[in-house]
N, C-alpha and C. Protein backbone atom coordinates (compact mmCIF):
# COMPACT_ATOMS: atom_id res chain seq x y z
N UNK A 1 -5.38 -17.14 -22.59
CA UNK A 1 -5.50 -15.82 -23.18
C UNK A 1 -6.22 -14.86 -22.23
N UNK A 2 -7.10 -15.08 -21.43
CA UNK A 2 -8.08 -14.96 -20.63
C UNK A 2 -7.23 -13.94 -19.37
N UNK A 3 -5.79 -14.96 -19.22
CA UNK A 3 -5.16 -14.55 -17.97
C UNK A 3 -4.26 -13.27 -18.51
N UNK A 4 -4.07 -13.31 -19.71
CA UNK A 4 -3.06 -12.21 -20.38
C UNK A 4 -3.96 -10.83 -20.62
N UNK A 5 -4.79 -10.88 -20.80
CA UNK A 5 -5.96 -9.72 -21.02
C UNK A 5 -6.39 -9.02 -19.25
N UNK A 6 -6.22 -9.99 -18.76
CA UNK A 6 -6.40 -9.31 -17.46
C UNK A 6 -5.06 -8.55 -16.97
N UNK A 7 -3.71 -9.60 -17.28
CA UNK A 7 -2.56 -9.33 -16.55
C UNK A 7 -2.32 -8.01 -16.96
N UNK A 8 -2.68 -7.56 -18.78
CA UNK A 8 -2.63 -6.16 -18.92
C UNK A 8 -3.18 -5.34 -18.87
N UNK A 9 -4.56 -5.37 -18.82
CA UNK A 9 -5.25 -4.59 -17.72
C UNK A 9 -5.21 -4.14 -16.97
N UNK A 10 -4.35 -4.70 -15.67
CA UNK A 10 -3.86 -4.26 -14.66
C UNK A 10 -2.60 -3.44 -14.83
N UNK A 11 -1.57 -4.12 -15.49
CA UNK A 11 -0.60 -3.38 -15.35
C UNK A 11 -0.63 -2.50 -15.79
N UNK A 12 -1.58 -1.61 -17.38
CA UNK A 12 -1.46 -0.29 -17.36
C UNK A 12 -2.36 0.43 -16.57
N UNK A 13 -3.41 0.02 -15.94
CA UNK A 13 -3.68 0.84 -15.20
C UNK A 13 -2.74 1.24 -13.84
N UNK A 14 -2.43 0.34 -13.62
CA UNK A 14 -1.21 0.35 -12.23
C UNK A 14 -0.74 0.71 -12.48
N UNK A 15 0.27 1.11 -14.00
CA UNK A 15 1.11 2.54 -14.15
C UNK A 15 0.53 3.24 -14.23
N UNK A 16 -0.72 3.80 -14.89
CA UNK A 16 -1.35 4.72 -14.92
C UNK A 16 -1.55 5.69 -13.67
N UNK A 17 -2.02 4.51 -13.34
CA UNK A 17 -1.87 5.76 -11.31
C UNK A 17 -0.70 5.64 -10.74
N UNK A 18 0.30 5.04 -11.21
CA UNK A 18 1.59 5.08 -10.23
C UNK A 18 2.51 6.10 -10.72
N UNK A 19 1.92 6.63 -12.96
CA UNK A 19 2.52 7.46 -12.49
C UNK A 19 1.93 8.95 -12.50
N UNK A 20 1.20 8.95 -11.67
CA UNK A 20 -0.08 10.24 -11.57
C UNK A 20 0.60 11.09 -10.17
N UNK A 21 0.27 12.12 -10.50
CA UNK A 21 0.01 13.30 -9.44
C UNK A 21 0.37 12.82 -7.62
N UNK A 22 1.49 13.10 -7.09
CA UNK A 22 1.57 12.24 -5.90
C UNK A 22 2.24 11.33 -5.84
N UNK A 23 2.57 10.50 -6.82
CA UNK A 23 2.27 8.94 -6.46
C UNK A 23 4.12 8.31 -7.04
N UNK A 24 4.37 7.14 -7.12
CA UNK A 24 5.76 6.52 -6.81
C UNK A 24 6.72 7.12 -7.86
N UNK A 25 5.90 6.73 -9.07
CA UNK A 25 7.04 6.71 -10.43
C UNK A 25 6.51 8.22 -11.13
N UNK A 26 6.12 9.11 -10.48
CA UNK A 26 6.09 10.37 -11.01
C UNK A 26 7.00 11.24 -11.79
N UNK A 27 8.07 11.06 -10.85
CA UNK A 27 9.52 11.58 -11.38
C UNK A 27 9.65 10.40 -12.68
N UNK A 28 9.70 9.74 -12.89
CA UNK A 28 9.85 8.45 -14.46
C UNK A 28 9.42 9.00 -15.15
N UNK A 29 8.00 9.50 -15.38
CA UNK A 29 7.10 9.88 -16.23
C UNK A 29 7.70 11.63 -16.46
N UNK A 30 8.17 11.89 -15.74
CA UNK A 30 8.33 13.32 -15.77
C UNK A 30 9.64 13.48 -16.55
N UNK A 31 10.73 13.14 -16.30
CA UNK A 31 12.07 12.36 -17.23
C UNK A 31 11.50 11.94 -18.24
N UNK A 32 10.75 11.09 -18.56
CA UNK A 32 10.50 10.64 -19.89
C UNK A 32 10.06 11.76 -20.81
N UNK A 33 9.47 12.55 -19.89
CA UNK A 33 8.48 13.34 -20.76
C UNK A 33 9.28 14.54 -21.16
N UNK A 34 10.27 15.08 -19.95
CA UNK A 34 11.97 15.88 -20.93
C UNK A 34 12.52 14.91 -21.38
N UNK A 35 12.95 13.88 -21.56
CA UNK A 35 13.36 13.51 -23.12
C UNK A 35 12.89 13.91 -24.49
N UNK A 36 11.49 13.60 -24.20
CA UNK A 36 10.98 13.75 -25.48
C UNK A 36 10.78 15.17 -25.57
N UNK A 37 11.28 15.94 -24.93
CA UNK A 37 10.77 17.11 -25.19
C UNK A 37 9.81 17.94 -24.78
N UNK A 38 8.64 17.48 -23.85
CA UNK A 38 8.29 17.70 -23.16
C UNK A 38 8.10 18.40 -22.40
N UNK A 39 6.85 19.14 -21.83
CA UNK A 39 7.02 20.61 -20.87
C UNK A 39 5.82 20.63 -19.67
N UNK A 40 5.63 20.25 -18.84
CA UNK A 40 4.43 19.92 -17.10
C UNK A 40 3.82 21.93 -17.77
N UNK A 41 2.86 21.41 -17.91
CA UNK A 41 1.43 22.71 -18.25
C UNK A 41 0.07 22.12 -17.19
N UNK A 42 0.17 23.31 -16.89
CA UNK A 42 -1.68 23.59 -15.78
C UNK A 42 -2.25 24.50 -16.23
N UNK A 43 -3.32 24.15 -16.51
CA UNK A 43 -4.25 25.13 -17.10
C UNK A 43 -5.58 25.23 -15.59
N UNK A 44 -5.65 25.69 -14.95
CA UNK A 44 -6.92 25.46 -13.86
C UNK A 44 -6.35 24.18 -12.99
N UNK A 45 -7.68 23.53 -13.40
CA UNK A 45 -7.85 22.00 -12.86
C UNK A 45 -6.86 21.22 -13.70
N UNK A 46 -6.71 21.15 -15.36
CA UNK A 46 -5.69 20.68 -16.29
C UNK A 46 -4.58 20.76 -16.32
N UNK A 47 -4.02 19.14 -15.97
CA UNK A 47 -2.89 19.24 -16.33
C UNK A 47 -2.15 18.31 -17.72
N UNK A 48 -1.21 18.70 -17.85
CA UNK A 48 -1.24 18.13 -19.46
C UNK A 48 0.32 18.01 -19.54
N UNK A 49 1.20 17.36 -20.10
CA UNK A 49 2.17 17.59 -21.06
C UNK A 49 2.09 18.32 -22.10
N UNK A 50 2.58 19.32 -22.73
CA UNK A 50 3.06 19.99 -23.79
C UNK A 50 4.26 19.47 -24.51
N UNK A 51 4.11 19.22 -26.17
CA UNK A 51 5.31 18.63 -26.75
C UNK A 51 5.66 19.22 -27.78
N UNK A 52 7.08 19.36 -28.55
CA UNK A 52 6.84 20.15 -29.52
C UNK A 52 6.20 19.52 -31.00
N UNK A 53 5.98 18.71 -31.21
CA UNK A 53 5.63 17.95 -32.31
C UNK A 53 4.37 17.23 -32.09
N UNK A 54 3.39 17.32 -32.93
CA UNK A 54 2.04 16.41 -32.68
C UNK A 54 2.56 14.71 -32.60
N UNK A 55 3.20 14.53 -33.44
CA UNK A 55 4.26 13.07 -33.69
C UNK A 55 4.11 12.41 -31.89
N UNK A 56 5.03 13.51 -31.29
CA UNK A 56 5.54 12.94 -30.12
C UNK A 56 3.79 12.89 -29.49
N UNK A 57 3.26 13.72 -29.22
CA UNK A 57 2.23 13.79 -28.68
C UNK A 57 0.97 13.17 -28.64
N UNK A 58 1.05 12.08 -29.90
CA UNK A 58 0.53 10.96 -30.12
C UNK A 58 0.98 10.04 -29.35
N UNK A 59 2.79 9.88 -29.38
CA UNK A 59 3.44 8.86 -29.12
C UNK A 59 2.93 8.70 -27.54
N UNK A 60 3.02 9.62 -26.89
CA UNK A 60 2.85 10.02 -25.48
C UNK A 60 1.59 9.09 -24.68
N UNK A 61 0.56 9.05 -25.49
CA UNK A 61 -0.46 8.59 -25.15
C UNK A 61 -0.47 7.31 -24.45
N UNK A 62 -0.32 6.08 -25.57
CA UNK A 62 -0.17 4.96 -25.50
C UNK A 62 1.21 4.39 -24.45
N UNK A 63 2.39 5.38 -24.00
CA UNK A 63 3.05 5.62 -23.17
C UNK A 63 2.78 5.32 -21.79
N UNK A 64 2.32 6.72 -21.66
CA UNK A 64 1.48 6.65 -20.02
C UNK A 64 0.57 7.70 -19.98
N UNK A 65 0.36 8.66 -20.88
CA UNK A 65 -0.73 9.18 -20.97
C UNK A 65 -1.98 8.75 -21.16
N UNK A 66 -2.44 7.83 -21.34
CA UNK A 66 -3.99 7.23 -21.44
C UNK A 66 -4.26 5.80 -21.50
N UNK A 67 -4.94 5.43 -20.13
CA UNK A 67 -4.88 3.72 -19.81
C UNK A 67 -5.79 3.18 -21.25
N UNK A 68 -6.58 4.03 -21.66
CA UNK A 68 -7.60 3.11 -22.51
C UNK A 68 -6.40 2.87 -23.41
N UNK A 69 -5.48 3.43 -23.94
CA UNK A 69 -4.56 3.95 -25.01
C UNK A 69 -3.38 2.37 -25.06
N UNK A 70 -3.23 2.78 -23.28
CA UNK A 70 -1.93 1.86 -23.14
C UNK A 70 -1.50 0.28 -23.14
N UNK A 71 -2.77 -0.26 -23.17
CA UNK A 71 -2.90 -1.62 -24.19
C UNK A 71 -2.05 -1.90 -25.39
N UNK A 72 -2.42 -0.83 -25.85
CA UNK A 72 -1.91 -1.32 -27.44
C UNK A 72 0.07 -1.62 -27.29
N UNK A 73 0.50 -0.76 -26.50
CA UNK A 73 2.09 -0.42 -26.56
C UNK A 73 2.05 -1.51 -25.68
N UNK A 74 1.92 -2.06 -24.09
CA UNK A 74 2.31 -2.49 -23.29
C UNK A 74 1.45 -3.87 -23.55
N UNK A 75 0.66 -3.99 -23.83
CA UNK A 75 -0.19 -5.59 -24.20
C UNK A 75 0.80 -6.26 -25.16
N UNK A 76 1.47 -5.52 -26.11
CA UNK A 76 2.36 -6.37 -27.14
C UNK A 76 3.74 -6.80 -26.58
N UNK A 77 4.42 -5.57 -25.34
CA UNK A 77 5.14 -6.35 -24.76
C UNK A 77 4.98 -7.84 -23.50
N UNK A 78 3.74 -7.25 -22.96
CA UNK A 78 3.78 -8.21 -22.29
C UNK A 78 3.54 -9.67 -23.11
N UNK A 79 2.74 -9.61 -24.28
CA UNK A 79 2.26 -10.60 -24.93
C UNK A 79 3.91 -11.15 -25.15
N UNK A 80 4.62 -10.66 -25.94
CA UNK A 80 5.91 -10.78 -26.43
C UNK A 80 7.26 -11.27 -24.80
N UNK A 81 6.72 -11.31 -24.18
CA UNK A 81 7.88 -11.33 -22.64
C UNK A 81 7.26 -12.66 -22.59
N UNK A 82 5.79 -12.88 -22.23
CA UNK A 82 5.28 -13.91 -21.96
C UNK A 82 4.68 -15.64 -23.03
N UNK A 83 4.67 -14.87 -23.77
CA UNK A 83 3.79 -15.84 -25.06
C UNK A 83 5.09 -16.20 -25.75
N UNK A 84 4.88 -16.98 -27.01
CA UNK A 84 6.16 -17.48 -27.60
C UNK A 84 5.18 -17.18 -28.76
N UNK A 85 6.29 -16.69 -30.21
CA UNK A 85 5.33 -16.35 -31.21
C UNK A 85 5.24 -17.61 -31.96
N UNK A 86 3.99 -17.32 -32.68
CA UNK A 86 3.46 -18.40 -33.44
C UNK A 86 2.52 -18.06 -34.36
N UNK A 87 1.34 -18.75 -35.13
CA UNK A 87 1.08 -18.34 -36.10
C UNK A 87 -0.29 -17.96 -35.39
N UNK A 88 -0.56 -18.55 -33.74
CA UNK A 88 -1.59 -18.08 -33.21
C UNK A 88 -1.21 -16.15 -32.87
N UNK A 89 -0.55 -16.01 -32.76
CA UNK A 89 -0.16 -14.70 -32.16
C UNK A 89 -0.99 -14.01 -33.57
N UNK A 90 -1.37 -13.83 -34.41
CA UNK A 90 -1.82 -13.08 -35.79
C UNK A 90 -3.14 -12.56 -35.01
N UNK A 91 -3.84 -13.92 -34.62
CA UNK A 91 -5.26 -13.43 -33.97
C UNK A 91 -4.64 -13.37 -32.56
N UNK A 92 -4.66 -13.93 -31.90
CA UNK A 92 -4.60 -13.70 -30.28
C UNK A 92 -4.10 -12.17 -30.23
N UNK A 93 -2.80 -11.74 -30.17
CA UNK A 93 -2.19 -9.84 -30.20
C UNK A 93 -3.39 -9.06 -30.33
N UNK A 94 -4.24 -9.04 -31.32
CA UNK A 94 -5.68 -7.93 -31.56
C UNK A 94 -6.35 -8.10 -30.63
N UNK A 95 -6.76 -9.44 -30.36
CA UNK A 95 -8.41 -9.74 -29.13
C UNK A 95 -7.24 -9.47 -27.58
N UNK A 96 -6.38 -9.95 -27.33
CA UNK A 96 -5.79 -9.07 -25.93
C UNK A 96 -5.64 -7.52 -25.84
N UNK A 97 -5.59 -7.49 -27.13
CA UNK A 97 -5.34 -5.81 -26.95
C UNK A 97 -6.65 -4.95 -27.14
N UNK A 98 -7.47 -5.44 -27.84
CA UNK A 98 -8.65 -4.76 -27.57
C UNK A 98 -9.66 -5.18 -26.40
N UNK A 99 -9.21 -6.22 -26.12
CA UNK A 99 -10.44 -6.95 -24.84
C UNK A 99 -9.31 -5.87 -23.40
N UNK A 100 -8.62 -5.52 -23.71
CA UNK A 100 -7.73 -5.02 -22.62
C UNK A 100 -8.01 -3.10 -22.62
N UNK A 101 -8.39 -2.90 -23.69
CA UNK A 101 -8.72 -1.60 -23.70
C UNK A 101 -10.35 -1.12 -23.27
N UNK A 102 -11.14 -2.34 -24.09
CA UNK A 102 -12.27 -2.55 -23.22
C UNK A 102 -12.35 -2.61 -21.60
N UNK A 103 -11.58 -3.31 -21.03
CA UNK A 103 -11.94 -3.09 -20.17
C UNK A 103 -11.35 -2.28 -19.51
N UNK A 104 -9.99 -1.64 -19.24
CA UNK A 104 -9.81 -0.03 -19.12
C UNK A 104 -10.61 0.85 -19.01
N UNK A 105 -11.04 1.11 -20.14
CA UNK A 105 -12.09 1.97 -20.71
C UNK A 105 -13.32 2.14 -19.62
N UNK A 106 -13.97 0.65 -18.96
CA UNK A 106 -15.01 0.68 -18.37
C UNK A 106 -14.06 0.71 -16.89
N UNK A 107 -13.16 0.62 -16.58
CA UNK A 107 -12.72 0.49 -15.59
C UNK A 107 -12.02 1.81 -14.66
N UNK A 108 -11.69 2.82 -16.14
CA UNK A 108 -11.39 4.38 -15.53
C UNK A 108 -12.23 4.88 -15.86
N UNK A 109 -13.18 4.97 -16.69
CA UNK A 109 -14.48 5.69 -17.05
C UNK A 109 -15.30 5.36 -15.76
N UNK A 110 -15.50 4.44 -15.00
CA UNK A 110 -16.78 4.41 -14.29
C UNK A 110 -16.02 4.03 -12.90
N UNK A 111 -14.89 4.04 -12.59
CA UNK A 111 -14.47 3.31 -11.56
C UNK A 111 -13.51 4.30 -10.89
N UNK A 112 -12.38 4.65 -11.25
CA UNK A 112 -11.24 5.47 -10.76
C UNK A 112 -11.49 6.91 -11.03
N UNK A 113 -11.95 6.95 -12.28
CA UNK A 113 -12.38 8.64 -13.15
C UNK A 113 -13.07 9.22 -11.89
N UNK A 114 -14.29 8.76 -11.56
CA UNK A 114 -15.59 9.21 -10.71
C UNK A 114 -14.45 9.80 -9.26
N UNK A 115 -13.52 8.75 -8.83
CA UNK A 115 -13.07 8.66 -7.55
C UNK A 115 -11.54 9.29 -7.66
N UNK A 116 -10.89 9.83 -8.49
CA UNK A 116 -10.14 10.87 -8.49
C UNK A 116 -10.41 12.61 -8.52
């Protein structure tokens, strides 16, 4: 379980910056984000997606808008690609997905945040 909480850890943060400002899969995120409707807004220093519906703009988050966020969406697939379900999956799914946002959380808050 140990190795699955890390594996997603990483991987949303690794999208997270891959698909940021500059960087590989920018154009992905930017397509995704006209699908849904979507509109690239700068305010100053801010930049943001604009959507027309709060709905979508929730949805957005857990997407690729926010690593602490993106646990929850991408921890269940990876759990689900990798794990086989069972009656352990009831508890295990919650503690990967929150031990995975935890550490996000401390990991762009004090680590990448400071150094972007």
């Amino acid at each position: 379980m140990l190795n699955l909480i890390i594996y997603t850890s990483l991987f949303t943060l690794g999208l997270f910056i891959a698909t940021g400002e500059g960087f590989v899969l920018r154009s992905a995120k930017n397509q995704l984000a006209w699908l849904l409707g979507g509109r690239y807004r700068q305010d100053g220093e801010d930049v943001y997606y604009q959507f027309p519906s709060k709905f979508i703009t929730e949805l957005w988050k857990p997407l690729t808008g926010c690593p602490v966020c993106m646990p929850s969406v991408w921890g269940t697939v990876i759990y689900s690609l990798m794990m086989p379900y069972s009656v352990d999956t009831i508890y295990e799914l919650p503690i990967i997905i929150c031990s995975s946002c935890a550490i996000n959380f401390i990991l762009f808050k004090n680590l990448i945040q400071g150094h972007v």
